[in-house]
PDB file of N, CA and C in Angstrom:
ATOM      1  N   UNK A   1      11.951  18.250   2.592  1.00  0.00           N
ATOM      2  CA  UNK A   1      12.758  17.335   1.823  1.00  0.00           C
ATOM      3  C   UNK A   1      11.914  16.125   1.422  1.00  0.00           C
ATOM      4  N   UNK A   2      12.363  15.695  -0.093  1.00  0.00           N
ATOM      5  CA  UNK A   2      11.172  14.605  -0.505  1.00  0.00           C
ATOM      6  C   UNK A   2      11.751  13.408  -0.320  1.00  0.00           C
ATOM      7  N   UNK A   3      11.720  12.425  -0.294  1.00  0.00           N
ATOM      8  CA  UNK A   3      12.230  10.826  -0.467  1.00  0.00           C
ATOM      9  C   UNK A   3      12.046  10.657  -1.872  1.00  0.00           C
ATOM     10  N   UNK A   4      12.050  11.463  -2.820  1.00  0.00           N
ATOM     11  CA  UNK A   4      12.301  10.561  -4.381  1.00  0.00           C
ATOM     12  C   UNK A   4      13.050  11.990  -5.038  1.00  0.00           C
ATOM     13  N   UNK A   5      13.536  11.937  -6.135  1.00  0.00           N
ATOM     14  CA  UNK A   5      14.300  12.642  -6.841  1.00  0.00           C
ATOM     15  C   UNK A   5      13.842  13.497  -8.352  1.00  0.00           C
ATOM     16  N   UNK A   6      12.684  12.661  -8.725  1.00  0.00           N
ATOM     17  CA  UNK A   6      12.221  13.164 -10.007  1.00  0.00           C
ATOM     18  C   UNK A   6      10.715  13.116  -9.418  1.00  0.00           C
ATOM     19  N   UNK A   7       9.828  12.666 -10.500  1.00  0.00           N
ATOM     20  CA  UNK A   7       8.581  13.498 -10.267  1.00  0.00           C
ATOM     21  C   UNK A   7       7.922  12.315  -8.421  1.00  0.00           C
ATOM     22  N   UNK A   8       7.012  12.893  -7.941  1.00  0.00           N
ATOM     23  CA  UNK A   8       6.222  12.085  -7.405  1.00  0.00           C
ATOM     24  C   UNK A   8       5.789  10.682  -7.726  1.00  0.00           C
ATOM     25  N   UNK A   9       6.229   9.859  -6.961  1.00  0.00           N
ATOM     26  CA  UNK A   9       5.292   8.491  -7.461  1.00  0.00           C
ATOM     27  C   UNK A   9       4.048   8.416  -7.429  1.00  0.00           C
ATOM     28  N   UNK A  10       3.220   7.542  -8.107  1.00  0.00           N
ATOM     29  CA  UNK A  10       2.283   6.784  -7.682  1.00  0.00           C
ATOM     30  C   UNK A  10       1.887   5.373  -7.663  1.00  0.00           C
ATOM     31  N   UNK A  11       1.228   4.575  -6.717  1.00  0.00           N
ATOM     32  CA  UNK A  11       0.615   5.490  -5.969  1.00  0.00           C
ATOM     33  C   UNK A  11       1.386   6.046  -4.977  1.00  0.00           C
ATOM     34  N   UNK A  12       1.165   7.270  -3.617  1.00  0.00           N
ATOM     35  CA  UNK A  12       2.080   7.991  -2.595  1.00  0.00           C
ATOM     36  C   UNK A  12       1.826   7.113  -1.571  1.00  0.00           C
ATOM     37  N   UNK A  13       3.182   7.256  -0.396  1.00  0.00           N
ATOM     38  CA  UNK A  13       2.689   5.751   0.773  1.00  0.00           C
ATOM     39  C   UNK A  13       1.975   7.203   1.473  1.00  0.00           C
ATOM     40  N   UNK A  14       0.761   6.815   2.039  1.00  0.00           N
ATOM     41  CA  UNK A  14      -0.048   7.728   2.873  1.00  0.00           C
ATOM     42  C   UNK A  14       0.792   7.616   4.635  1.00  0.00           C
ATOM     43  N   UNK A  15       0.749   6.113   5.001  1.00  0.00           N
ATOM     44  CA  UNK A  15       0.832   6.207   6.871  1.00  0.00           C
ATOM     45  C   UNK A  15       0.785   4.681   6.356  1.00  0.00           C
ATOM     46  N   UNK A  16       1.555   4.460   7.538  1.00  0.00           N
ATOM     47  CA  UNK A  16       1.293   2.815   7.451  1.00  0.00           C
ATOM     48  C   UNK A  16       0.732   1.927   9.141  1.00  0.00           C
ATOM     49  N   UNK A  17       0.500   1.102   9.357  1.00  0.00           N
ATOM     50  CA  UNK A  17       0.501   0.526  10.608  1.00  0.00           C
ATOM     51  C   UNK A  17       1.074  -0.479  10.707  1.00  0.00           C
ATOM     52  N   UNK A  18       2.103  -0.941  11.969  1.00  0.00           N
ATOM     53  CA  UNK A  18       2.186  -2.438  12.011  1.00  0.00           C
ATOM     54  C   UNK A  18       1.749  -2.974  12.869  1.00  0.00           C
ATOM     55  N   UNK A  19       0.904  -4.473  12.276  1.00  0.00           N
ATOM     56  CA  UNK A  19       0.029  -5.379  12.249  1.00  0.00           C
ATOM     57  C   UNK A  19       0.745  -6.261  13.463  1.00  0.00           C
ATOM     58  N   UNK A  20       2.139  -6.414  13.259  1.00  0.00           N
ATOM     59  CA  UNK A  20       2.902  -7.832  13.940  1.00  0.00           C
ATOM     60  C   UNK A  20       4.063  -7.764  13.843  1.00  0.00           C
ATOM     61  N   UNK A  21       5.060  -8.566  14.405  1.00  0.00           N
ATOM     62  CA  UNK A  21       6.603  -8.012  14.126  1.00  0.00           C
ATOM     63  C   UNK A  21       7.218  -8.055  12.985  1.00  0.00           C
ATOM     64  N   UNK A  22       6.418  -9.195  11.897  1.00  0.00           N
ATOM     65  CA  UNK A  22       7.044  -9.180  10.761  1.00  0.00           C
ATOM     66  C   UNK A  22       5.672  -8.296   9.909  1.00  0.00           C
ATOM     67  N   UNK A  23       4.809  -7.590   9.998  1.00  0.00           N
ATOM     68  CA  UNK A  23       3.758  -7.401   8.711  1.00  0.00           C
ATOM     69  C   UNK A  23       3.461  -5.991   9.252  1.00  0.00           C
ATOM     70  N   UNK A  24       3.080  -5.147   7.680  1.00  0.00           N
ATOM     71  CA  UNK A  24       2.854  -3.639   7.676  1.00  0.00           C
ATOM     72  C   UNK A  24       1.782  -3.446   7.184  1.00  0.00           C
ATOM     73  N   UNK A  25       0.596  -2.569   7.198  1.00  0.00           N
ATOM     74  CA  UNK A  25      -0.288  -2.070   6.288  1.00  0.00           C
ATOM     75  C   UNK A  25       0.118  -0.959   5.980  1.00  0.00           C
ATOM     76  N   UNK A  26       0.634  -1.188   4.444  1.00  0.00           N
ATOM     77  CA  UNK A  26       0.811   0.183   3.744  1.00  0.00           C
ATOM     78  C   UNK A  26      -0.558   0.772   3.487  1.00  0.00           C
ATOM     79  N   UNK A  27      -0.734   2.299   3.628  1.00  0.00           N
ATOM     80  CA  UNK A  27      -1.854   2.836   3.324  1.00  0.00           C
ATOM     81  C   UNK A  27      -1.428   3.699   2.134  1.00  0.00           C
ATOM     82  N   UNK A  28      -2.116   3.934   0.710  1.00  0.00           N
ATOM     83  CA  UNK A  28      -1.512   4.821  -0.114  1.00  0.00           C
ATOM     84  C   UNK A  28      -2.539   5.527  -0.819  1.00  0.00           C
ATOM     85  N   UNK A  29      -2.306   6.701  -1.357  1.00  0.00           N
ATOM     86  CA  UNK A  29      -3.103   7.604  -2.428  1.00  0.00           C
ATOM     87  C   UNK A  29      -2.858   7.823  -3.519  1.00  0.00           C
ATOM     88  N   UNK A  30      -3.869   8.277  -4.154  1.00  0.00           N
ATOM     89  CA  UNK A  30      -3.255   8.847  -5.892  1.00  0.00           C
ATOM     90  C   UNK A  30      -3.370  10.245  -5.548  1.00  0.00           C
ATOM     91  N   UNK A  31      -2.423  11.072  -6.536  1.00  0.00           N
ATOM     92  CA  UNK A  31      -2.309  12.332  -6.575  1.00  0.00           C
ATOM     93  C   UNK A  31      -3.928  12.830  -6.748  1.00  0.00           C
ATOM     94  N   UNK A  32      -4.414  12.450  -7.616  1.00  0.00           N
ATOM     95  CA  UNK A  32      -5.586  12.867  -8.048  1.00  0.00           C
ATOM     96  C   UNK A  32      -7.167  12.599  -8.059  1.00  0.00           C
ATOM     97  N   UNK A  33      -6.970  11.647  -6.524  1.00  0.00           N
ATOM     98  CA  UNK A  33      -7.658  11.228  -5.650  1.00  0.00           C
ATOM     99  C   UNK A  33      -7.343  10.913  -4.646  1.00  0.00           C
ATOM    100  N   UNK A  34      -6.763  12.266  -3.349  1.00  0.00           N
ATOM    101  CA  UNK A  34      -6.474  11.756  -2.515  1.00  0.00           C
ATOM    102  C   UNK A  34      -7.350  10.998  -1.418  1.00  0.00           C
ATOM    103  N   UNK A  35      -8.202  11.086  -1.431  1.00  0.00           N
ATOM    104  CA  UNK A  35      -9.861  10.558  -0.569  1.00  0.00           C
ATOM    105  C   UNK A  35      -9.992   9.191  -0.850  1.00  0.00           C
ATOM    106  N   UNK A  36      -9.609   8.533  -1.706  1.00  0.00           N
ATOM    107  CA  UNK A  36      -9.695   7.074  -1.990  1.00  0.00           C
ATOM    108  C   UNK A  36      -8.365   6.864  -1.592  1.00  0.00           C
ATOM    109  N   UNK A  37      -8.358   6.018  -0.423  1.00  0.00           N
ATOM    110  CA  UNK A  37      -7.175   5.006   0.331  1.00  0.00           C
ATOM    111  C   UNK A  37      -7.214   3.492  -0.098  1.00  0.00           C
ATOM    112  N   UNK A  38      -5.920   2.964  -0.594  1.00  0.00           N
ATOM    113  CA  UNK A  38      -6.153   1.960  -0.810  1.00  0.00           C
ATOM    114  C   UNK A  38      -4.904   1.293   0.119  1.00  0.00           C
ATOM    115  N   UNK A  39      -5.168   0.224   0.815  1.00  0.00           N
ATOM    116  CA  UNK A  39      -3.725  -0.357   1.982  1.00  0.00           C
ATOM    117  C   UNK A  39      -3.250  -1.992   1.152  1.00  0.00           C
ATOM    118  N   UNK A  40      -2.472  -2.302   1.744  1.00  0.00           N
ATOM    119  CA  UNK A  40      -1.486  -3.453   1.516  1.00  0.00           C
ATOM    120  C   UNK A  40      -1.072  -3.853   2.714  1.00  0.00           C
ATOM    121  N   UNK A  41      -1.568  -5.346   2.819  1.00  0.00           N
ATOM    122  CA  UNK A  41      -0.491  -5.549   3.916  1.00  0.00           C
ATOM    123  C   UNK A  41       0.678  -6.481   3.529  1.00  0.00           C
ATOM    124  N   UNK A  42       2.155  -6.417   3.684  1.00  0.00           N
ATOM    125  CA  UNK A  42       2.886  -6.694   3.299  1.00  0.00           C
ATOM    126  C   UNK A  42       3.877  -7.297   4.414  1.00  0.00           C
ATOM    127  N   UNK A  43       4.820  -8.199   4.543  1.00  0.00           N
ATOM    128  CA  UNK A  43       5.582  -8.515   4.960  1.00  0.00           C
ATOM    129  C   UNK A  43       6.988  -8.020   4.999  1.00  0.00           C
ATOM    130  N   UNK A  44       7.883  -7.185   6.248  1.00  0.00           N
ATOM    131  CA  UNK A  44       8.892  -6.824   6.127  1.00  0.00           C
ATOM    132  C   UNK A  44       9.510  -7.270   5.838  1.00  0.00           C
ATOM    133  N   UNK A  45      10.288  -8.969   6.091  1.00  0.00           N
ATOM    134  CA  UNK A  45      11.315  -9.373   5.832  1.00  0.00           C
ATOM    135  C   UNK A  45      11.455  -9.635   3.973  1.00  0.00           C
ATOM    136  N   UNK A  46      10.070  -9.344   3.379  1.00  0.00           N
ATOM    137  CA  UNK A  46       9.748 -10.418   2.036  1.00  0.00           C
ATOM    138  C   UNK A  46      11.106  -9.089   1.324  1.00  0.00           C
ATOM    139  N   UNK A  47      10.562  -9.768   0.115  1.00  0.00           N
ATOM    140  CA  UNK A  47      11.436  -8.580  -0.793  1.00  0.00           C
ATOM    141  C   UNK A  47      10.435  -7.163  -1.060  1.00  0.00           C
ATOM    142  N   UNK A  48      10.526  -6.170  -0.765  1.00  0.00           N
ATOM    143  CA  UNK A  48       9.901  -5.250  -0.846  1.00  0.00           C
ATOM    144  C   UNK A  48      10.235  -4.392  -2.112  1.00  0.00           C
ATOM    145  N   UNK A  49      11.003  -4.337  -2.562  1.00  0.00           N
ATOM    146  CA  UNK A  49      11.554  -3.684  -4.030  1.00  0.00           C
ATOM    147  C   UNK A  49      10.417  -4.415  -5.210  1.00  0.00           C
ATOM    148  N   UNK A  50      10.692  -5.328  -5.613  1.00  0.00           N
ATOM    149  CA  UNK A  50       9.901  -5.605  -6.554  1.00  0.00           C
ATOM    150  C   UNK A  50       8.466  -5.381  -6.115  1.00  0.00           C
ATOM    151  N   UNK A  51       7.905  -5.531  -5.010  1.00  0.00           N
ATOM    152  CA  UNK A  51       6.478  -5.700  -4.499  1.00  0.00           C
ATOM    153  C   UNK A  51       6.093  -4.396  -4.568  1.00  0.00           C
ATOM    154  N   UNK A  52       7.265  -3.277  -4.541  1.00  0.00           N
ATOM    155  CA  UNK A  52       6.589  -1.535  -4.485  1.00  0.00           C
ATOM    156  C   UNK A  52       6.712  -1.116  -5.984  1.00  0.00           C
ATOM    157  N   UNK A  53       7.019  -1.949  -6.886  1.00  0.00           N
ATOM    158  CA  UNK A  53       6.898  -1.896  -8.159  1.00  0.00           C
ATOM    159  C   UNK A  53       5.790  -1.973  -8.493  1.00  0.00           C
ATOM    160  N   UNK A  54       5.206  -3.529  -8.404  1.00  0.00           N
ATOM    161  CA  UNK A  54       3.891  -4.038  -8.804  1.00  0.00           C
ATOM    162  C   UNK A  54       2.788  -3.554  -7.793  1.00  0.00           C
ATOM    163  N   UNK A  55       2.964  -2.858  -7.039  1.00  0.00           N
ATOM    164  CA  UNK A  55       1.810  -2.960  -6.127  1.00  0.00           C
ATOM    165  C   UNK A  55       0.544  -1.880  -6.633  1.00  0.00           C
ATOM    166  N   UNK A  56       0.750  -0.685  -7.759  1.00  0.00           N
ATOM    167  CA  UNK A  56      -0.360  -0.383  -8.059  1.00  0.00           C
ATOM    168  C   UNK A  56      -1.605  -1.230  -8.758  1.00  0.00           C
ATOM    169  N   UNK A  57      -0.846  -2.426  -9.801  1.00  0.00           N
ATOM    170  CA  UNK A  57      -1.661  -2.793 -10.543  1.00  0.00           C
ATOM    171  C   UNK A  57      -2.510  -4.242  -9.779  1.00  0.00           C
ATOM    172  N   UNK A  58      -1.810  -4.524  -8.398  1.00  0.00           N
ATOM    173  CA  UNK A  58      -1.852  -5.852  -7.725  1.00  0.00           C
ATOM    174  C   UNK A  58      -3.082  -5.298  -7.076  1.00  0.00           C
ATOM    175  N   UNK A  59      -3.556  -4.185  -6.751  1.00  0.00           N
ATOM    176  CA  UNK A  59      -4.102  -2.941  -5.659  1.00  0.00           C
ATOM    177  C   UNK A  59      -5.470  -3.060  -6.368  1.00  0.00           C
ATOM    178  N   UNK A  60      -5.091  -2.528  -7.931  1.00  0.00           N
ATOM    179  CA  UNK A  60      -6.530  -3.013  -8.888  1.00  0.00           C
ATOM    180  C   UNK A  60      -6.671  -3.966  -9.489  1.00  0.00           C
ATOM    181  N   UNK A  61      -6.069  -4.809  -9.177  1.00  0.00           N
ATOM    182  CA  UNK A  61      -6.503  -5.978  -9.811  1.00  0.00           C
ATOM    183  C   UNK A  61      -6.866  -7.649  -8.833  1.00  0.00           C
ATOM    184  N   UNK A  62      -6.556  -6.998  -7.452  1.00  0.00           N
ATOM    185  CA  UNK A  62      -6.863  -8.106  -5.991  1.00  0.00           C
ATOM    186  C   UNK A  62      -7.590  -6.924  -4.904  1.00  0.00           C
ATOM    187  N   UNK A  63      -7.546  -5.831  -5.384  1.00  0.00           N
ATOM    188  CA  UNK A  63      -8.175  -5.453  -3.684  1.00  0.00           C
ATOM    189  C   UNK A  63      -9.577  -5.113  -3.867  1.00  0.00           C
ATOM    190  N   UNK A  64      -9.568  -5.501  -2.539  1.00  0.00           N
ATOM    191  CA  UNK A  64     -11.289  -5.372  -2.136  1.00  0.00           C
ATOM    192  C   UNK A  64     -11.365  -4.358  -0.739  1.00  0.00           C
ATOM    193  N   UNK A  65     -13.017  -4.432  -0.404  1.00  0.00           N
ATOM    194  CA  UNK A  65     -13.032  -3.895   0.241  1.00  0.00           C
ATOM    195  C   UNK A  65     -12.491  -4.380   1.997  1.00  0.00           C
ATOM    196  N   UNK A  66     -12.266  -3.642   2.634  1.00  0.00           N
ATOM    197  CA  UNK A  66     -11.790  -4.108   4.048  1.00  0.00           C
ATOM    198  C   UNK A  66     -12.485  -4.428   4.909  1.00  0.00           C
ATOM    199  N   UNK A  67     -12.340  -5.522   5.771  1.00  0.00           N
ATOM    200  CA  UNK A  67     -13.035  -5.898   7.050  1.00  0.00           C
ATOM    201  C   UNK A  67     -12.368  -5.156   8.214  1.00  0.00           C
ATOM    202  N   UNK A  68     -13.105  -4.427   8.962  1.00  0.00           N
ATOM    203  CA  UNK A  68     -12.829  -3.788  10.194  1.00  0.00           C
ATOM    204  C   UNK A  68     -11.790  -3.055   9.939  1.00  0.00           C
ATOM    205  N   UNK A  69     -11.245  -1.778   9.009  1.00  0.00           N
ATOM    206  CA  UNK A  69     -11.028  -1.148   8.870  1.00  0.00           C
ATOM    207  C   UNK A  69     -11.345   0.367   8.105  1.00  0.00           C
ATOM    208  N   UNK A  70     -11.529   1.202   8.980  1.00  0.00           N
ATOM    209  CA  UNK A  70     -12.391   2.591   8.223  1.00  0.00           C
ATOM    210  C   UNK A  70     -10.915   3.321   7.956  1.00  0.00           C
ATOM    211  N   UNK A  71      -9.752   3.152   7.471  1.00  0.00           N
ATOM    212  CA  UNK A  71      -8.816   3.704   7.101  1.00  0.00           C
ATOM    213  C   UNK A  71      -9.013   4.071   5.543  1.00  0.00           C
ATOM    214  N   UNK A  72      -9.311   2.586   4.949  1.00  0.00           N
ATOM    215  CA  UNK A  72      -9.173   2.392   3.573  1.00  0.00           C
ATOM    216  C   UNK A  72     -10.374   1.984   3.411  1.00  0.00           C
ATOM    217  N   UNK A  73     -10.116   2.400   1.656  1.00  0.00           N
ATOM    218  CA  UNK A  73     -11.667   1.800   0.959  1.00  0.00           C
ATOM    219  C   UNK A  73     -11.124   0.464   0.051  1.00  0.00           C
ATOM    220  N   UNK A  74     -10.089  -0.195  -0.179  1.00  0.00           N
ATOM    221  CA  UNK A  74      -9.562  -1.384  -0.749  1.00  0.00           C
ATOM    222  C   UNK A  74      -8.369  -1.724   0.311  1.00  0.00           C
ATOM    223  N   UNK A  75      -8.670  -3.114   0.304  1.00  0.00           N
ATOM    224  CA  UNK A  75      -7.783  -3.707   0.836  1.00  0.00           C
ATOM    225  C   UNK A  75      -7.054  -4.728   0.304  1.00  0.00           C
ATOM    226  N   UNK A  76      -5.544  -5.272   0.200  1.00  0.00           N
ATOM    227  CA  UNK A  76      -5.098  -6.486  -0.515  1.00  0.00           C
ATOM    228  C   UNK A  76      -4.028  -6.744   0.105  1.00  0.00           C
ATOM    229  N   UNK A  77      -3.809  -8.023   0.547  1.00  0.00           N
ATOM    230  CA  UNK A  77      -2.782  -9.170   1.403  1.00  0.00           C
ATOM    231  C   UNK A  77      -2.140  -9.589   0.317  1.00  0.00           C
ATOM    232  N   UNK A  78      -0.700  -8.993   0.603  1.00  0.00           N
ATOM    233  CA  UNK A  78       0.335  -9.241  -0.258  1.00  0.00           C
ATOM    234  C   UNK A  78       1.506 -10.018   0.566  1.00  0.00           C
ATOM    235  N   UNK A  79       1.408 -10.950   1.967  1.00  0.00           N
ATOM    236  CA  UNK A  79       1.958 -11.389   2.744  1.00  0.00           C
ATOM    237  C   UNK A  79       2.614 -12.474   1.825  1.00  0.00           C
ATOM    238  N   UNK A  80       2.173 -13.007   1.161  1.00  0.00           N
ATOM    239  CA  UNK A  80       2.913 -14.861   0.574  1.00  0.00           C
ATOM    240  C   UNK A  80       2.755 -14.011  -0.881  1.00  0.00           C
ATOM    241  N   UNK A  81       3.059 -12.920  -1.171  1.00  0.00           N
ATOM    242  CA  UNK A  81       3.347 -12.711  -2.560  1.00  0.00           C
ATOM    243  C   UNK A  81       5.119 -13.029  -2.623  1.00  0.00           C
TER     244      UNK A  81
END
């Protein structure tokens, strides 16, 4: 069973970790590169609807690479978005 109704999104949430009681690292893929991981860390309580909207273009257009993490190859702090 899928969690969406029409085609696949992108990008897909891969696994996530949590960081702290309020913060997540989303980890996600593209269909057509699944080998390139790119994460988010995000805040639960924030608004998460609009933020899973924008978050492909926020992903290429703020992330970098990660400190002390071999999960992902971009990383971007979306905590005070």
């Amino acid at each position: 069973m899928c969690p969406w109704t029409e085609e696949q999104p992108e990008p897909r949430l891969r696994g996530f970790l949590q960081r702290a009681p309020d913060r997540l690292r989303l980890y996600l893929d593209r269909g057509e590169d699944p080998d390139v991981v790119a994460a988010a860390d995000v805040r639960t309580s924030g608004a998460l609807t609009a933020l899973l909207a924008a978050l492909p273009s926020l992903i290429e257009a703020t992330g970098g690479p990660p400190e002390g993490d071999p999960h992902c190859s971009r990383l971007v702090d979306l905590t005070s978005w």
